[in-house]
C-alpha atoms as a PDB file:
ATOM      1  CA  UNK A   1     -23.138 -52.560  38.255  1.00  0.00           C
ATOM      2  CA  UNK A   2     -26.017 -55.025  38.622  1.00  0.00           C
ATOM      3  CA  UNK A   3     -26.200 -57.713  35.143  1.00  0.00           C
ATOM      4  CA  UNK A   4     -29.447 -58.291  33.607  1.00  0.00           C
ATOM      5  CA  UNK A   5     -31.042 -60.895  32.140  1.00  0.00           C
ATOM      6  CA  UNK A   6     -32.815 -62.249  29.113  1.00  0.00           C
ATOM      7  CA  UNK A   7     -35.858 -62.445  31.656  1.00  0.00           C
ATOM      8  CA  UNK A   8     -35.240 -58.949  33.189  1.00  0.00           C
ATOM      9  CA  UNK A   9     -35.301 -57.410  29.662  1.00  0.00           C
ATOM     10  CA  UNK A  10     -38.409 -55.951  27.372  1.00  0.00           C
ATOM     11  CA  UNK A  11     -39.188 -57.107  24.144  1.00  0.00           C
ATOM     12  CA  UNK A  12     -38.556 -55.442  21.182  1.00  0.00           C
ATOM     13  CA  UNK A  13     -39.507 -57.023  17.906  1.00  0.00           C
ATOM     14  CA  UNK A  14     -37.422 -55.943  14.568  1.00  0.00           C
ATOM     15  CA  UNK A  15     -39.343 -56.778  11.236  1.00  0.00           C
ATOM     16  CA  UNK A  16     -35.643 -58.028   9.474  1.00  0.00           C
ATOM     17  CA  UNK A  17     -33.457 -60.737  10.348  1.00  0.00           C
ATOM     18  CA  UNK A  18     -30.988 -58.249  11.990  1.00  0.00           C
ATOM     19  CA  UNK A  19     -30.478 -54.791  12.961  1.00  0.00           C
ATOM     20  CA  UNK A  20     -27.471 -52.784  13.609  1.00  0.00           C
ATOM     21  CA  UNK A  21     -26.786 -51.882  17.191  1.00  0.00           C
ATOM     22  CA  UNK A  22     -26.840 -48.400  16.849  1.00  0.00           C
ATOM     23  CA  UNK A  23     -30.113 -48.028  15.090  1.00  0.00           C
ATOM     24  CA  UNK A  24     -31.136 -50.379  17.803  1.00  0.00           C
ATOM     25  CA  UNK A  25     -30.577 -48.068  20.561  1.00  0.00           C
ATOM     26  CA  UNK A  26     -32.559 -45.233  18.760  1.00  0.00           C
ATOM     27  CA  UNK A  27     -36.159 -47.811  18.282  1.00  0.00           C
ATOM     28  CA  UNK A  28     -35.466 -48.906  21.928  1.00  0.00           C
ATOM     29  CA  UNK A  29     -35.831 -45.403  23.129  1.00  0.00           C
ATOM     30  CA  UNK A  30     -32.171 -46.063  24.465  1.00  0.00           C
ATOM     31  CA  UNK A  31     -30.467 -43.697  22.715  1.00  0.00           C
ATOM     32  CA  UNK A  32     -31.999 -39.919  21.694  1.00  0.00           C
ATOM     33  CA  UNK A  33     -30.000 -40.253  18.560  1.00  0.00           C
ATOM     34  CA  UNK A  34     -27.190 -42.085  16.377  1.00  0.00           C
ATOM     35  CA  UNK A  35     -24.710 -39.209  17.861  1.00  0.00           C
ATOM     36  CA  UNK A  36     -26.110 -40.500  21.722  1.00  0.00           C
ATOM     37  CA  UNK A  37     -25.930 -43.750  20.500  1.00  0.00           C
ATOM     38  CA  UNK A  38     -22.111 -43.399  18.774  1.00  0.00           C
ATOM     39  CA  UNK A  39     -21.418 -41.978  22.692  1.00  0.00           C
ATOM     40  CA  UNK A  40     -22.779 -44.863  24.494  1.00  0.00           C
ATOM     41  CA  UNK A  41     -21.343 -47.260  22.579  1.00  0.00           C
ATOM     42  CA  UNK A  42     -17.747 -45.441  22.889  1.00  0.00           C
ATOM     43  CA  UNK A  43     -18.248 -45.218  26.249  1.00  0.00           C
ATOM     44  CA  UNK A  44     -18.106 -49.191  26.571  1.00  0.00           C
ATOM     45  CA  UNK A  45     -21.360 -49.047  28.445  1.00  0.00           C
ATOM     46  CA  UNK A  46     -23.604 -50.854  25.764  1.00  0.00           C
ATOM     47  CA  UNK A  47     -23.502 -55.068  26.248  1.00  0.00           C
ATOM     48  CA  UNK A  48     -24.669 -56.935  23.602  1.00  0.00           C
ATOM     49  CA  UNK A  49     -25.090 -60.502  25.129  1.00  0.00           C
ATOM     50  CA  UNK A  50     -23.429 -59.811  28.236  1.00  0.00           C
ATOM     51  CA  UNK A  51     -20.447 -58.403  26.510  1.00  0.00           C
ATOM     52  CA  UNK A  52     -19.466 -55.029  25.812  1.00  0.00           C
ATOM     53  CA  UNK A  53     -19.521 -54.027  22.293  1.00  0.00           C
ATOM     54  CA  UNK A  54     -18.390 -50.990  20.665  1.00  0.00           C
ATOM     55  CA  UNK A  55     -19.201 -51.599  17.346  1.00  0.00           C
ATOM     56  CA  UNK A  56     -22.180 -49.470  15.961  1.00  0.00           C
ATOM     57  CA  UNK A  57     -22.687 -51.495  13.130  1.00  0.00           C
ATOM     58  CA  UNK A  58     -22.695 -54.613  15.039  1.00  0.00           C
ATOM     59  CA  UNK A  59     -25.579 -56.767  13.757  1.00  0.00           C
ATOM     60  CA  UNK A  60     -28.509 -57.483  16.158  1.00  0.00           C
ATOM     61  CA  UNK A  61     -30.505 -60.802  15.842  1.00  0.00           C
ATOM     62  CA  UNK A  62     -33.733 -61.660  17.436  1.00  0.00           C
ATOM     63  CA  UNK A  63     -32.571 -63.925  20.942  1.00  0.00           C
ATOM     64  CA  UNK A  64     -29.808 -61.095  21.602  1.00  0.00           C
ATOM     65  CA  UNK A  65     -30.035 -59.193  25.037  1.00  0.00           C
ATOM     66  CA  UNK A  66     -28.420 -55.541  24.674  1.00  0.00           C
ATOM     67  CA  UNK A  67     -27.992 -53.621  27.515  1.00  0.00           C
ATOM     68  CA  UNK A  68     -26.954 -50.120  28.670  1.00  0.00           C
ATOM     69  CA  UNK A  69     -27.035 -48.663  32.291  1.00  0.00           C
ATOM     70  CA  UNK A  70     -29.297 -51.399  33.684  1.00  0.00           C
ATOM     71  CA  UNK A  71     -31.867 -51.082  30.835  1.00  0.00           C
ATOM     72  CA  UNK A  72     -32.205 -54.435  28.177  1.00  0.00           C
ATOM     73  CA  UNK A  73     -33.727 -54.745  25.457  1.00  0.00           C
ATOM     74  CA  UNK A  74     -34.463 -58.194  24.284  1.00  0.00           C
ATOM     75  CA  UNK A  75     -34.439 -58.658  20.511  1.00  0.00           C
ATOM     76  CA  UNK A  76     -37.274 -60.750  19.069  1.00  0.00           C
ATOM     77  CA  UNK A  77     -39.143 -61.206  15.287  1.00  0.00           C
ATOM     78  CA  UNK A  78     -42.293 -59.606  14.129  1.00  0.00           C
ATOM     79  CA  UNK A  79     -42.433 -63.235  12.125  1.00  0.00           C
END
């Protein structure tokens, strides 16, 4: 499986200081749904800065990559 990178990713700007990974993958478009998103992420398929996470609640800051499958998502500010 190919990595990505920051500069491989699209932006996605969040308008709090931090978002939780699985809502994440629902405004990305990565996920259908929180029960698609609960799968992915306990599937071990979802990186969040190049590591695998598999925490749905994990909190999201703008300058984090998350990826799943090939597709990232590169967190940024509405600030």
């Amino acid at each position: 499986m190919e990595n990505m990178s920051a500069t491989d990713a699209f932006d996605l700007e969040i308008r709090d200081e931090s978002i939780r990974l699985g809502q994440l993958l629902k405004l990305a478009n990565l996920a259908e749904d929180g029960i698609h998103a609960k799968e992915l992420i306990a599937e071990g398929i979802v990186t969040l800065n190049g590591q695998v996470e598999t925490r749905r609640g994990a909190q999201v800051r703008p300058g984090d990559v998350v990826c799943v499958e090939g597709e990232c998502v590169k967190v940024a500010s509405r600030a």
